[in-house]
PDB file of N, CA and C in Angstrom:
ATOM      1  N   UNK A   1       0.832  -1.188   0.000  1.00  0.00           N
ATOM      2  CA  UNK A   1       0.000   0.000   0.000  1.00  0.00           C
ATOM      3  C   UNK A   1       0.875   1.250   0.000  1.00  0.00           C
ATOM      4  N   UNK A   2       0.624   1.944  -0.945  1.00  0.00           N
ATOM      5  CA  UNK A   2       1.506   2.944  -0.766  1.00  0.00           C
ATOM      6  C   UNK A   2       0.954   4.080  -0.844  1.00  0.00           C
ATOM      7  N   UNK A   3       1.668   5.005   0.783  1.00  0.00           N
ATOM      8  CA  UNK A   3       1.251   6.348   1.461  1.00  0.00           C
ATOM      9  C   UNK A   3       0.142   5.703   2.651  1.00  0.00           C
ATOM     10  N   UNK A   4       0.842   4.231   2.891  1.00  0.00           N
ATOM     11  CA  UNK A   4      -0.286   3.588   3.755  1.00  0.00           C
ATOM     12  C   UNK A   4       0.461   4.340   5.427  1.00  0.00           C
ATOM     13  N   UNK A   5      -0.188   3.619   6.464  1.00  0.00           N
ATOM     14  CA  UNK A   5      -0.374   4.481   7.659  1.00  0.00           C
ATOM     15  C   UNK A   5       0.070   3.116   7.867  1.00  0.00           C
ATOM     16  N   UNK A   6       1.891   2.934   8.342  1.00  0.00           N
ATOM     17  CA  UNK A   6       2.114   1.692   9.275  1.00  0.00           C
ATOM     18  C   UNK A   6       2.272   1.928  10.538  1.00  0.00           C
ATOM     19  N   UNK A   7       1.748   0.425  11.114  1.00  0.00           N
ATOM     20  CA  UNK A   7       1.581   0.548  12.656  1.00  0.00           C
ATOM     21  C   UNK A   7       2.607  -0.518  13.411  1.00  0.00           C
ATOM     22  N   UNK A   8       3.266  -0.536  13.967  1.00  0.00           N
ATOM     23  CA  UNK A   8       4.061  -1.279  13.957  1.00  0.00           C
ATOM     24  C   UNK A   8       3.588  -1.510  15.207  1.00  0.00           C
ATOM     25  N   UNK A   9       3.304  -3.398  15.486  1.00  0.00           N
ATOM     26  CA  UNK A   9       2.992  -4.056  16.639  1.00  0.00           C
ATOM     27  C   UNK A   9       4.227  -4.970  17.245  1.00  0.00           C
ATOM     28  N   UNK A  10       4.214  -4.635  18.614  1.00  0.00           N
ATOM     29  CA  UNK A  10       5.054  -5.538  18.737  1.00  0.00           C
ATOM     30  C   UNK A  10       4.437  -6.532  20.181  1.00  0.00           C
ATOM     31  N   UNK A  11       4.545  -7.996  20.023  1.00  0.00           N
ATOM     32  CA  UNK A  11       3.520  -8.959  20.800  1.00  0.00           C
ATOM     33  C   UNK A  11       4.392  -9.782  21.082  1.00  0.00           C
ATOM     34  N   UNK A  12       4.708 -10.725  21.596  1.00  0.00           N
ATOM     35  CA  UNK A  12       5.139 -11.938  22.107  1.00  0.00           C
ATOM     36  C   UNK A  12       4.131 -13.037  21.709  1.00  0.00           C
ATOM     37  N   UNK A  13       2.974 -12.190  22.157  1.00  0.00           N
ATOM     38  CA  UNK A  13       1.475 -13.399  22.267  1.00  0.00           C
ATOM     39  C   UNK A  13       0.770 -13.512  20.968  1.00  0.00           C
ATOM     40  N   UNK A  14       0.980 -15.191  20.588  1.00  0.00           N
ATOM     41  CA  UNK A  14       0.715 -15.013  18.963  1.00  0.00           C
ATOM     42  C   UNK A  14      -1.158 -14.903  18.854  1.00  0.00           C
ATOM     43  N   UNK A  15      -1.474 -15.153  19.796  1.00  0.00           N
ATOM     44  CA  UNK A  15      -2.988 -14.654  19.204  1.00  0.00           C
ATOM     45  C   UNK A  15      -3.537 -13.246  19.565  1.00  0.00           C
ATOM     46  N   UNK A  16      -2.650 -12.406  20.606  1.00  0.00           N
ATOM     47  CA  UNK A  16      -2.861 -10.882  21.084  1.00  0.00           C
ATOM     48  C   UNK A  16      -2.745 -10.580  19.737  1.00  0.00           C
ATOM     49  N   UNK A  17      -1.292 -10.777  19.334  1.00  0.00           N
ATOM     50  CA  UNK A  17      -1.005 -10.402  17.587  1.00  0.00           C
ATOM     51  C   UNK A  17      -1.413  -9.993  16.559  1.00  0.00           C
ATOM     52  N   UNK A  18      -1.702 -11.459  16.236  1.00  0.00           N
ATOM     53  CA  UNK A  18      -2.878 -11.931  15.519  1.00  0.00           C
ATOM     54  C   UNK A  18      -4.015 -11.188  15.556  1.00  0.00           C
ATOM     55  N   UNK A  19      -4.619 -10.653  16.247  1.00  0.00           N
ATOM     56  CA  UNK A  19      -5.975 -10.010  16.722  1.00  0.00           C
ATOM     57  C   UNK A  19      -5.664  -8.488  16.457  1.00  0.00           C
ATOM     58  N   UNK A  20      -4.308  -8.054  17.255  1.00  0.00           N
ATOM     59  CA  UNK A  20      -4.382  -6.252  16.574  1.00  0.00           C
ATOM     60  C   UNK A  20      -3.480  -6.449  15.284  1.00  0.00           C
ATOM     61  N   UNK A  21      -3.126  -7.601  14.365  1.00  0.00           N
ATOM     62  CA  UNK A  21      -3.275  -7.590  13.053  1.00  0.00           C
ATOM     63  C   UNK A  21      -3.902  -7.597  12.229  1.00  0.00           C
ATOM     64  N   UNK A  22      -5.328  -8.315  12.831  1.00  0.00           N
ATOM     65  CA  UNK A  22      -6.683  -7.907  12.258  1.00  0.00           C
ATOM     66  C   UNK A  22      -7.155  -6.680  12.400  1.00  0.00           C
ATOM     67  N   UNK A  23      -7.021  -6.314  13.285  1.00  0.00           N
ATOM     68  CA  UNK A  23      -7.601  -5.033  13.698  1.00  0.00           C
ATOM     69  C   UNK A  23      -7.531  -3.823  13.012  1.00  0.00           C
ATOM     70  N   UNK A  24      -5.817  -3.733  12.599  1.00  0.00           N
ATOM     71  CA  UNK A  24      -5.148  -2.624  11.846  1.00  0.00           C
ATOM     72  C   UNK A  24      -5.438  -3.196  10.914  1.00  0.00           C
ATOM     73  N   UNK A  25      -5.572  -4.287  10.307  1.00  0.00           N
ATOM     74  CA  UNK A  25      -6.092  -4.424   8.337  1.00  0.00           C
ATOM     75  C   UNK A  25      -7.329  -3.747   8.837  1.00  0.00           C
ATOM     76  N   UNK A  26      -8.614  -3.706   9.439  1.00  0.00           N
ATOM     77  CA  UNK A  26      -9.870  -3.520   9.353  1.00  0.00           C
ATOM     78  C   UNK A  26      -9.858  -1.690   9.026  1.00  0.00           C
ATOM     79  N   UNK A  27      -8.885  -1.168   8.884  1.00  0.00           N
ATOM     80  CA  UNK A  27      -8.411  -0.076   9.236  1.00  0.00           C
ATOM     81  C   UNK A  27      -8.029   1.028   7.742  1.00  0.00           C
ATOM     82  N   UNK A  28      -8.929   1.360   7.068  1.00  0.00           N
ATOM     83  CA  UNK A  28      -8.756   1.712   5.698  1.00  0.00           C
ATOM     84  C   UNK A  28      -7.128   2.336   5.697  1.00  0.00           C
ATOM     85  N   UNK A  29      -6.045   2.025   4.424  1.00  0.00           N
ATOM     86  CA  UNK A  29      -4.907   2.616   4.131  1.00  0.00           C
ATOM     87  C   UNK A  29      -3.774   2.645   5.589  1.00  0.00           C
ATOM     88  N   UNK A  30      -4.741   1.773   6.366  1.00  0.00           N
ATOM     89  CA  UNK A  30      -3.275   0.719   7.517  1.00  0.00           C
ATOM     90  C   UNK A  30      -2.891  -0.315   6.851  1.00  0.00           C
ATOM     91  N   UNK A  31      -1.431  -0.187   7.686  1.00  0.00           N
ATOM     92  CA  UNK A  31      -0.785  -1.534   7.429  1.00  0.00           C
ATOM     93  C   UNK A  31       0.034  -2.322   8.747  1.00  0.00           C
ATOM     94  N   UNK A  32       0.063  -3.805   8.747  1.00  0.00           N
ATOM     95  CA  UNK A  32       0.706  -4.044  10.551  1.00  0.00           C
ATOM     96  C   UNK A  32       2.205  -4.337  10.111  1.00  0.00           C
ATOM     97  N   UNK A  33       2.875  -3.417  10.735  1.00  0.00           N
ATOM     98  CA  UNK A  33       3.796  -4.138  10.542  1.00  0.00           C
ATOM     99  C   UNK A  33       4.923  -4.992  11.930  1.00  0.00           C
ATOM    100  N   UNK A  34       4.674  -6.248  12.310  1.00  0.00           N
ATOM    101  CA  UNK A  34       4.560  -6.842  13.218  1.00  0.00           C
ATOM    102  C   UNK A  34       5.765  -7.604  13.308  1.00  0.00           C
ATOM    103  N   UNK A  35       6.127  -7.772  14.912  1.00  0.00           N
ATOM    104  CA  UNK A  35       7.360  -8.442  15.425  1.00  0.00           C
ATOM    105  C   UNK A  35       6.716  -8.963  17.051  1.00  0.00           C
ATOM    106  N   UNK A  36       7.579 -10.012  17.208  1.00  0.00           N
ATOM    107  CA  UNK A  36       7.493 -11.191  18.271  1.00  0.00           C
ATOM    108  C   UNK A  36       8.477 -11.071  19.291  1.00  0.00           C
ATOM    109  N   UNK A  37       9.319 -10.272  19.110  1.00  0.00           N
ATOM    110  CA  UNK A  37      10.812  -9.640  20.016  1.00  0.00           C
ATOM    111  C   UNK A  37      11.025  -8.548  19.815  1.00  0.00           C
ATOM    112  N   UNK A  38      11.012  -7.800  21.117  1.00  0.00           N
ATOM    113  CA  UNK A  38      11.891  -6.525  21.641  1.00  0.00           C
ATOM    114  C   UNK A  38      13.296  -6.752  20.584  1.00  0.00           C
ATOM    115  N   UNK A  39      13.996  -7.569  21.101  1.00  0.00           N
ATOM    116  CA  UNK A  39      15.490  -7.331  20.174  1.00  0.00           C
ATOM    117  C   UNK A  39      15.268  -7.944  19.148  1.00  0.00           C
ATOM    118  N   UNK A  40      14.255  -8.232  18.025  1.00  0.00           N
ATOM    119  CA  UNK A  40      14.564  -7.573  16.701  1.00  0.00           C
ATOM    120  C   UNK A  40      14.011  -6.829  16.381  1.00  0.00           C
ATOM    121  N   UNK A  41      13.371  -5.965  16.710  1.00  0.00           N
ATOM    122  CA  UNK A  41      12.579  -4.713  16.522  1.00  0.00           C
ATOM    123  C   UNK A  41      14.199  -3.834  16.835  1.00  0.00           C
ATOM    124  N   UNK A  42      14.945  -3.804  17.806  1.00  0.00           N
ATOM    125  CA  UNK A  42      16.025  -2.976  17.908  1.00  0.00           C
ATOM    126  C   UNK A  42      17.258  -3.778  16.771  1.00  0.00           C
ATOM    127  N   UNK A  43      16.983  -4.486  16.387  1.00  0.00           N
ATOM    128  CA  UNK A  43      18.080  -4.934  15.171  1.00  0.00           C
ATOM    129  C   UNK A  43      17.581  -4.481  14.237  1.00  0.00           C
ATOM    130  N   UNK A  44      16.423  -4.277  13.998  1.00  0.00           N
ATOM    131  CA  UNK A  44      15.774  -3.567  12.756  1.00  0.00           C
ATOM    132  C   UNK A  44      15.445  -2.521  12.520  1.00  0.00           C
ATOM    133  N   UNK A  45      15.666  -1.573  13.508  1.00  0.00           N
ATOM    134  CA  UNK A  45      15.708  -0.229  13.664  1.00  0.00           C
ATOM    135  C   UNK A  45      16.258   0.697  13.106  1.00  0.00           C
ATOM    136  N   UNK A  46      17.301   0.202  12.030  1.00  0.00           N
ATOM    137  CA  UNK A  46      17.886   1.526  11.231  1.00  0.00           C
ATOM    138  C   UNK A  46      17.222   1.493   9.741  1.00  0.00           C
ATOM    139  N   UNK A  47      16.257   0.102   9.693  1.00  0.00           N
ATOM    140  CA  UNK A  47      15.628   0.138   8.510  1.00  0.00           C
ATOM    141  C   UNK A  47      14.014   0.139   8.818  1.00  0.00           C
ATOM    142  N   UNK A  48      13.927   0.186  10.020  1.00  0.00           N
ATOM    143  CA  UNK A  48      12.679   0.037  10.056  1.00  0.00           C
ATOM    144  C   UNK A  48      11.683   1.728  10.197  1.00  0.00           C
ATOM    145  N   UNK A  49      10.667   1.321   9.365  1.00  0.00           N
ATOM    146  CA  UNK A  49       9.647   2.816   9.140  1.00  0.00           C
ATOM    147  C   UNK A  49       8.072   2.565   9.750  1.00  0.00           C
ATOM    148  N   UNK A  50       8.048   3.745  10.871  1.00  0.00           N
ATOM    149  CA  UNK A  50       6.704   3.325  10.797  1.00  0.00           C
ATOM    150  C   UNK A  50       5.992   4.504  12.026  1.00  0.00           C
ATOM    151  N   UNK A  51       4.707   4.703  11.615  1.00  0.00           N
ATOM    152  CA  UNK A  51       4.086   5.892  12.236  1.00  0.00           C
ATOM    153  C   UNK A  51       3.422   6.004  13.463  1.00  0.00           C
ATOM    154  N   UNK A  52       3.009   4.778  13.734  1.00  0.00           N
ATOM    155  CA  UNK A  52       2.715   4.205  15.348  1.00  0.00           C
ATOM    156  C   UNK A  52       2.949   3.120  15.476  1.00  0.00           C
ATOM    157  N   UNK A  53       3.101   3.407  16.665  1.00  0.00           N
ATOM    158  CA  UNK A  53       3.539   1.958  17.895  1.00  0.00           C
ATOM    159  C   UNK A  53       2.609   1.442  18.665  1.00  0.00           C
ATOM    160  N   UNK A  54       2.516   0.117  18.691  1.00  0.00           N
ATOM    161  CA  UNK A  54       1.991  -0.574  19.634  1.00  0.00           C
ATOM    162  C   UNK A  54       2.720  -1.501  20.104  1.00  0.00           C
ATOM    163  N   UNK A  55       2.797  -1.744  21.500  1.00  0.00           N
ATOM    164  CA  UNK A  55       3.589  -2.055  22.738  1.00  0.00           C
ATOM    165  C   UNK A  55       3.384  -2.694  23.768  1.00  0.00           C
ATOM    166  N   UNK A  56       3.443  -4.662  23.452  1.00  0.00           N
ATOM    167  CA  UNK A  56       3.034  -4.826  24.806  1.00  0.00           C
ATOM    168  C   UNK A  56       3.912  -4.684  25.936  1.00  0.00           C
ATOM    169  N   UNK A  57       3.630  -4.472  27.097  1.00  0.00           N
ATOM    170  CA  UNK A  57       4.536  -4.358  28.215  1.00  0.00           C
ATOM    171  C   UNK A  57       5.402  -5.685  28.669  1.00  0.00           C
ATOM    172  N   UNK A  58       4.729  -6.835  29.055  1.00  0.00           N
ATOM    173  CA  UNK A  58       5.926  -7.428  29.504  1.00  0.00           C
ATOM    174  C   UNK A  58       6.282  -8.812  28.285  1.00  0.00           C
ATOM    175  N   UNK A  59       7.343  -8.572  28.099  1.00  0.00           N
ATOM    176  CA  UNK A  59       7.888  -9.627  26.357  1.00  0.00           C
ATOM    177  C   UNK A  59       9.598 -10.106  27.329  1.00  0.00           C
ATOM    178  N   UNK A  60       9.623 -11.642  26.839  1.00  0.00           N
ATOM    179  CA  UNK A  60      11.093 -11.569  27.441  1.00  0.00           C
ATOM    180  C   UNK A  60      12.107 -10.484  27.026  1.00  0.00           C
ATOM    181  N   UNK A  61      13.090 -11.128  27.416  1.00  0.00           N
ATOM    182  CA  UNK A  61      14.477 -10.014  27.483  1.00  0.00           C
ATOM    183  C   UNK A  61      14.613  -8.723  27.826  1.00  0.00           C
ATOM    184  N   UNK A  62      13.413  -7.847  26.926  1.00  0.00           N
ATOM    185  CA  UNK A  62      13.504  -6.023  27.222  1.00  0.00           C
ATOM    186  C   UNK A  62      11.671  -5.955  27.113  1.00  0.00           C
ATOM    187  N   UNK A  63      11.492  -5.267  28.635  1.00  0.00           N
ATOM    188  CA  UNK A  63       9.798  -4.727  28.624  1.00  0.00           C
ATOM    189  C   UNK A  63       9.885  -3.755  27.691  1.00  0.00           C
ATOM    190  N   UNK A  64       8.631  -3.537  27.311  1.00  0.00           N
ATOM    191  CA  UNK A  64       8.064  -2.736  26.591  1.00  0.00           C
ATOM    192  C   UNK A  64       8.145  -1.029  27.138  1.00  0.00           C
ATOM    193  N   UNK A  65       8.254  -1.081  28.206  1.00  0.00           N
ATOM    194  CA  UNK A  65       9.137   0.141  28.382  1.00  0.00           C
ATOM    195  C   UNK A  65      10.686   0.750  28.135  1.00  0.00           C
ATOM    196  N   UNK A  66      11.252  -0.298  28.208  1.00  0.00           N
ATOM    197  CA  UNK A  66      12.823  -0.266  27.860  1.00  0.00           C
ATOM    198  C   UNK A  66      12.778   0.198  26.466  1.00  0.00           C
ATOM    199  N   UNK A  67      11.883  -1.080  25.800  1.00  0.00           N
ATOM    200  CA  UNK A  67      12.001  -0.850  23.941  1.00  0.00           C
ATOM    201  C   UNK A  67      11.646   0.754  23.435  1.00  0.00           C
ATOM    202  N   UNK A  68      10.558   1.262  24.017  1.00  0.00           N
ATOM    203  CA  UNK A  68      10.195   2.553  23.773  1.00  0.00           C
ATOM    204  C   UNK A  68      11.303   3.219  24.008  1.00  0.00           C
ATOM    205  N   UNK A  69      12.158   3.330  25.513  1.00  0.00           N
ATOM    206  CA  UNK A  69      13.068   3.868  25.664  1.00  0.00           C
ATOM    207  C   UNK A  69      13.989   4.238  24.602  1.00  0.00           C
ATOM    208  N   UNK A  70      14.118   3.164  23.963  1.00  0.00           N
ATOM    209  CA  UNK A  70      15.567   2.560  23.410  1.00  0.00           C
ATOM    210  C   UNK A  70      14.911   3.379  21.854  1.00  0.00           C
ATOM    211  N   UNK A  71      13.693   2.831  21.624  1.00  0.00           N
ATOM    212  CA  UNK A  71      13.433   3.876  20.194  1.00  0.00           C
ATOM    213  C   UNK A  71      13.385   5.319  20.188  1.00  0.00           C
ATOM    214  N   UNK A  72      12.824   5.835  21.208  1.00  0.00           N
ATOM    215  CA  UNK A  72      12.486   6.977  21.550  1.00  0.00           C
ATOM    216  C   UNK A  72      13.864   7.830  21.633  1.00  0.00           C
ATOM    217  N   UNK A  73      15.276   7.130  22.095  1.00  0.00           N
ATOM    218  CA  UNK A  73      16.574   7.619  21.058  1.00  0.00           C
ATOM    219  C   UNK A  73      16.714   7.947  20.599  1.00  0.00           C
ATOM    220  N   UNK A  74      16.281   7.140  19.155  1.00  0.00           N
ATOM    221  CA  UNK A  74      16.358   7.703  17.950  1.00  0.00           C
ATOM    222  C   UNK A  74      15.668   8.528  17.515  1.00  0.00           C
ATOM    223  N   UNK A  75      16.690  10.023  16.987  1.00  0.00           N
ATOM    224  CA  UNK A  75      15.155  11.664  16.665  1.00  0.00           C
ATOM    225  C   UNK A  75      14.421  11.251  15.877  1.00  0.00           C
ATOM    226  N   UNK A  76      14.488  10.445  15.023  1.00  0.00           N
ATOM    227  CA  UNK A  76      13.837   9.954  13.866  1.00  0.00           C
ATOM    228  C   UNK A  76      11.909   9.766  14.354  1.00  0.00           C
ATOM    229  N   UNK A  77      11.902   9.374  15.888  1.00  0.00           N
ATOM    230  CA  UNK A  77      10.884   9.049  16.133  1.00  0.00           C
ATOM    231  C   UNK A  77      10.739   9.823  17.504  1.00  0.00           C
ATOM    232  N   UNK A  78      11.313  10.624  17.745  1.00  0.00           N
ATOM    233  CA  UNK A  78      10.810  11.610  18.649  1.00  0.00           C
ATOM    234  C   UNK A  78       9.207  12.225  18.827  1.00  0.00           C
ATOM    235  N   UNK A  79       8.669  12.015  17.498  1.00  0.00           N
ATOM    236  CA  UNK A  79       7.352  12.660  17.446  1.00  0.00           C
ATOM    237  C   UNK A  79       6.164  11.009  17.653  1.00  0.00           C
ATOM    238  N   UNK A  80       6.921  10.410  17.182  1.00  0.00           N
ATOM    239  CA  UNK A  80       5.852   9.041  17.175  1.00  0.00           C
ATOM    240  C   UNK A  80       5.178   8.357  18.154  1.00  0.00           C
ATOM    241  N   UNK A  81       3.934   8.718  17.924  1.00  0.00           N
ATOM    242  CA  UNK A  81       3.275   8.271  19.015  1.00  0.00           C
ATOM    243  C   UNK A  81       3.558   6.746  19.727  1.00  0.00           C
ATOM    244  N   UNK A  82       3.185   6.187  20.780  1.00  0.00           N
ATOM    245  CA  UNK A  82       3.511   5.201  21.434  1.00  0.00           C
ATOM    246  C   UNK A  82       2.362   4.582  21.654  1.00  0.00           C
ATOM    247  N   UNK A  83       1.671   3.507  21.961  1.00  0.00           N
ATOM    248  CA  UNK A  83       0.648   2.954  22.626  1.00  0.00           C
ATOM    249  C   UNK A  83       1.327   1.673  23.899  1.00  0.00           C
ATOM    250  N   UNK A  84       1.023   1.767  24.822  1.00  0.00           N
ATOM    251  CA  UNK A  84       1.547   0.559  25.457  1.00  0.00           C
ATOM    252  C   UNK A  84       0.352  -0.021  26.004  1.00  0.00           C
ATOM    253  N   UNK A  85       0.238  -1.372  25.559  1.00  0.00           N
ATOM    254  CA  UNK A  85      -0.695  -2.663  25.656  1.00  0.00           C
ATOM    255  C   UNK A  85      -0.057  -3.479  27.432  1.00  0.00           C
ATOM    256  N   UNK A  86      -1.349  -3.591  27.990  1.00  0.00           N
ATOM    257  CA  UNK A  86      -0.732  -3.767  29.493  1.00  0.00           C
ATOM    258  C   UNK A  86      -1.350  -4.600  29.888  1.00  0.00           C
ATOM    259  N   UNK A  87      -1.360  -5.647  30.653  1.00  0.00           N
ATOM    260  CA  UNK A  87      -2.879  -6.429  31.835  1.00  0.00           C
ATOM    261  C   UNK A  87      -2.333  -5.661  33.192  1.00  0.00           C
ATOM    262  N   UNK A  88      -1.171  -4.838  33.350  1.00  0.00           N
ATOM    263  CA  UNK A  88      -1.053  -4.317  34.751  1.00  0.00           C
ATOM    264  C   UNK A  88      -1.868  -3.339  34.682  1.00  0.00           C
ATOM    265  N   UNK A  89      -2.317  -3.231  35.514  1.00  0.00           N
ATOM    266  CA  UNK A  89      -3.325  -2.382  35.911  1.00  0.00           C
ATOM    267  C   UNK A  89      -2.387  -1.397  37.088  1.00  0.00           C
ATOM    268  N   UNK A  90      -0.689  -1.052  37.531  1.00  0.00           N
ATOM    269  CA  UNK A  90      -0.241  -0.556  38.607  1.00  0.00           C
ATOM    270  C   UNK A  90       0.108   0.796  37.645  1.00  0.00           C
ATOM    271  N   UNK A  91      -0.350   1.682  38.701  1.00  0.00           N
ATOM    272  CA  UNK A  91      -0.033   3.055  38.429  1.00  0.00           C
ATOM    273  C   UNK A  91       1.448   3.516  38.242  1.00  0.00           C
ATOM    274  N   UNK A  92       2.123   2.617  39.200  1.00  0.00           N
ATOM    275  CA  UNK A  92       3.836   2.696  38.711  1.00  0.00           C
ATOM    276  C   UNK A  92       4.338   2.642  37.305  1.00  0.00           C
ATOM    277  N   UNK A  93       3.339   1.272  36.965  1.00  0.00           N
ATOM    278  CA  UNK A  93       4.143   1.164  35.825  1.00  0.00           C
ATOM    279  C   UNK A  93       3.275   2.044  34.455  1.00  0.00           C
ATOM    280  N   UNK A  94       2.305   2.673  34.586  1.00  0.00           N
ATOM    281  CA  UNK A  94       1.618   3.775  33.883  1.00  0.00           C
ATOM    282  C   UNK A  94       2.669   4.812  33.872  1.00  0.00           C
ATOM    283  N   UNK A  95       3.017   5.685  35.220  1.00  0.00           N
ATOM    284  CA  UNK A  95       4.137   6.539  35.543  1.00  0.00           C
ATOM    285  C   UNK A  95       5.240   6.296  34.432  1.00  0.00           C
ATOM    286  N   UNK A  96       6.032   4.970  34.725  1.00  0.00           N
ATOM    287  CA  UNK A  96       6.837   4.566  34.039  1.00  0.00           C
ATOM    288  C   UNK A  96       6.853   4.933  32.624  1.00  0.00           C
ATOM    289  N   UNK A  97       6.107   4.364  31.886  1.00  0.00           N
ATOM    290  CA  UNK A  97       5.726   4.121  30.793  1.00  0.00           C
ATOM    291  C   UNK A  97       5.314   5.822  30.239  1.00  0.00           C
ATOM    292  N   UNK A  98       4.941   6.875  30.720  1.00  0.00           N
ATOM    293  CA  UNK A  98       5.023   7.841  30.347  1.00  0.00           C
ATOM    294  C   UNK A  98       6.040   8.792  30.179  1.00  0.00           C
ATOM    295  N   UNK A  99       6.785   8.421  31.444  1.00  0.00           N
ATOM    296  CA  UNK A  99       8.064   8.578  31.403  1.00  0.00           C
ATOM    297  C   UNK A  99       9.240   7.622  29.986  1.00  0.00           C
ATOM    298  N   UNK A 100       8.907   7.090  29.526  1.00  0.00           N
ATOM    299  CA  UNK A 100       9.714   6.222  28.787  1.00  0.00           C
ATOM    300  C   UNK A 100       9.482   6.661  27.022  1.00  0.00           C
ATOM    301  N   UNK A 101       8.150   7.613  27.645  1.00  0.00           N
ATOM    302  CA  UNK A 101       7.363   7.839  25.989  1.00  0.00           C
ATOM    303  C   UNK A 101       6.063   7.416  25.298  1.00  0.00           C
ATOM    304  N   UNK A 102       5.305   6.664  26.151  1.00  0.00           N
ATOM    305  CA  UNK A 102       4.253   5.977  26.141  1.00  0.00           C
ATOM    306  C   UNK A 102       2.948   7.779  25.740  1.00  0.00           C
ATOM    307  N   UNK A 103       1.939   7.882  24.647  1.00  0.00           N
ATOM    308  CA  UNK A 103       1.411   8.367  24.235  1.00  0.00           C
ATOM    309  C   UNK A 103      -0.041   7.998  25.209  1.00  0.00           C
ATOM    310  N   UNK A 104      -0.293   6.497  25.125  1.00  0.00           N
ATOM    311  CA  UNK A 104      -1.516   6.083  25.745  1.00  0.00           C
ATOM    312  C   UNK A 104      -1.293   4.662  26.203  1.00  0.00           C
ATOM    313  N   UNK A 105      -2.360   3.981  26.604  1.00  0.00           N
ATOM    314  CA  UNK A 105      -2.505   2.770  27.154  1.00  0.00           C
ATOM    315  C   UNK A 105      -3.793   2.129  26.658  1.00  0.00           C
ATOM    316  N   UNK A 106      -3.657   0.545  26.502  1.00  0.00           N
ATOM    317  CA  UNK A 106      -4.746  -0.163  26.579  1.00  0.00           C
ATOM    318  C   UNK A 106      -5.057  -1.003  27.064  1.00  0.00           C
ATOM    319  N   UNK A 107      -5.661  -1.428  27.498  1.00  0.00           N
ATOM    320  CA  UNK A 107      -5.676  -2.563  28.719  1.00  0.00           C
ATOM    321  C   UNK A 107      -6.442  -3.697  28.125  1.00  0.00           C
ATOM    322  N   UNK A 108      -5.127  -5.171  28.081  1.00  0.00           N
ATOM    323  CA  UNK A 108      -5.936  -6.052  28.013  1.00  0.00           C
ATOM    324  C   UNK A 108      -6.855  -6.777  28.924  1.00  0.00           C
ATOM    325  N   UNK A 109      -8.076  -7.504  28.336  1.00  0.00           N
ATOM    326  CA  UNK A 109      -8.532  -8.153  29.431  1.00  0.00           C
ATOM    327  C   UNK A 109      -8.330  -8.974  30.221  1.00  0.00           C
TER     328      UNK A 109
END
C-alpha cells in the first residue's frame, strides 16, 4: 500500500497479535507491521519505518518500556506516538511508561 499508515505491533502473544493484526487491516490505508521480540525490533531499527507503535509491556528479554526507551533515542521518532498494551493495571508502571514515551494505554482483558 503505498502512502499507507504503518503501525508497527510488537507482541510476544501469537494470538494478542494476531488479533491487533486484524484489527489494523480492518483499518482503511493501515498496514501491521509486526514483530514477536523486543530485540529484533532494535536490530531492525535503522531500517525500520513506521508511524505508530503498539507495545506490549511485559515480552522476554527487554519490557516494553525499555524498547520505547531505546526507540524513543532515535530523533527519527521523537514525534511518534507510542501505545503501550498492558494487563497491569499498577499506576507505577503507567508513571513509568510515560516517562519512557508511552502516548496512551490499553488494557488487556
Amino acid at each position: 500500500m503505498e502512502n499507507a499508515t504503518r503501525i508497527l505491533i510488537v507482541e510476544d502473544n501469537r494470538t494478542n497479535r494476531m488479533l491487533m493484526e486484524m484489527l489494523v487491516g480492518q483499518i482503511p490505508n493501515c498496514v501491521a507491521i509486526s514483530h514477536t521480540s523486543p530485540v529484533d525490533v532494535l536490530r531492525d531499527l535503522p531500517t525500520l519505518a513506521f508511524d505508530l507503535a503498539i507495545v506490549d509491556y511485559q515480552m522476554p528479554e527487554i519490557n516494553g518500556i525499555e524498547l520505547i526507551e531505546r526507540i524513543r533515542s532515535e530523533p527519527r521518532f521523537a514525534d511518534t506516538p507510542f501505545v503501550m498494551v498492558t494487563a497491569d493495571g499498577d499506576a507505577a508502571t503507567r508513571i513509568d511508561a510515560i516517562h519512557a514515551g508511552a502516548t496512551e494505554f490499553l488494557h488487556k482483558p
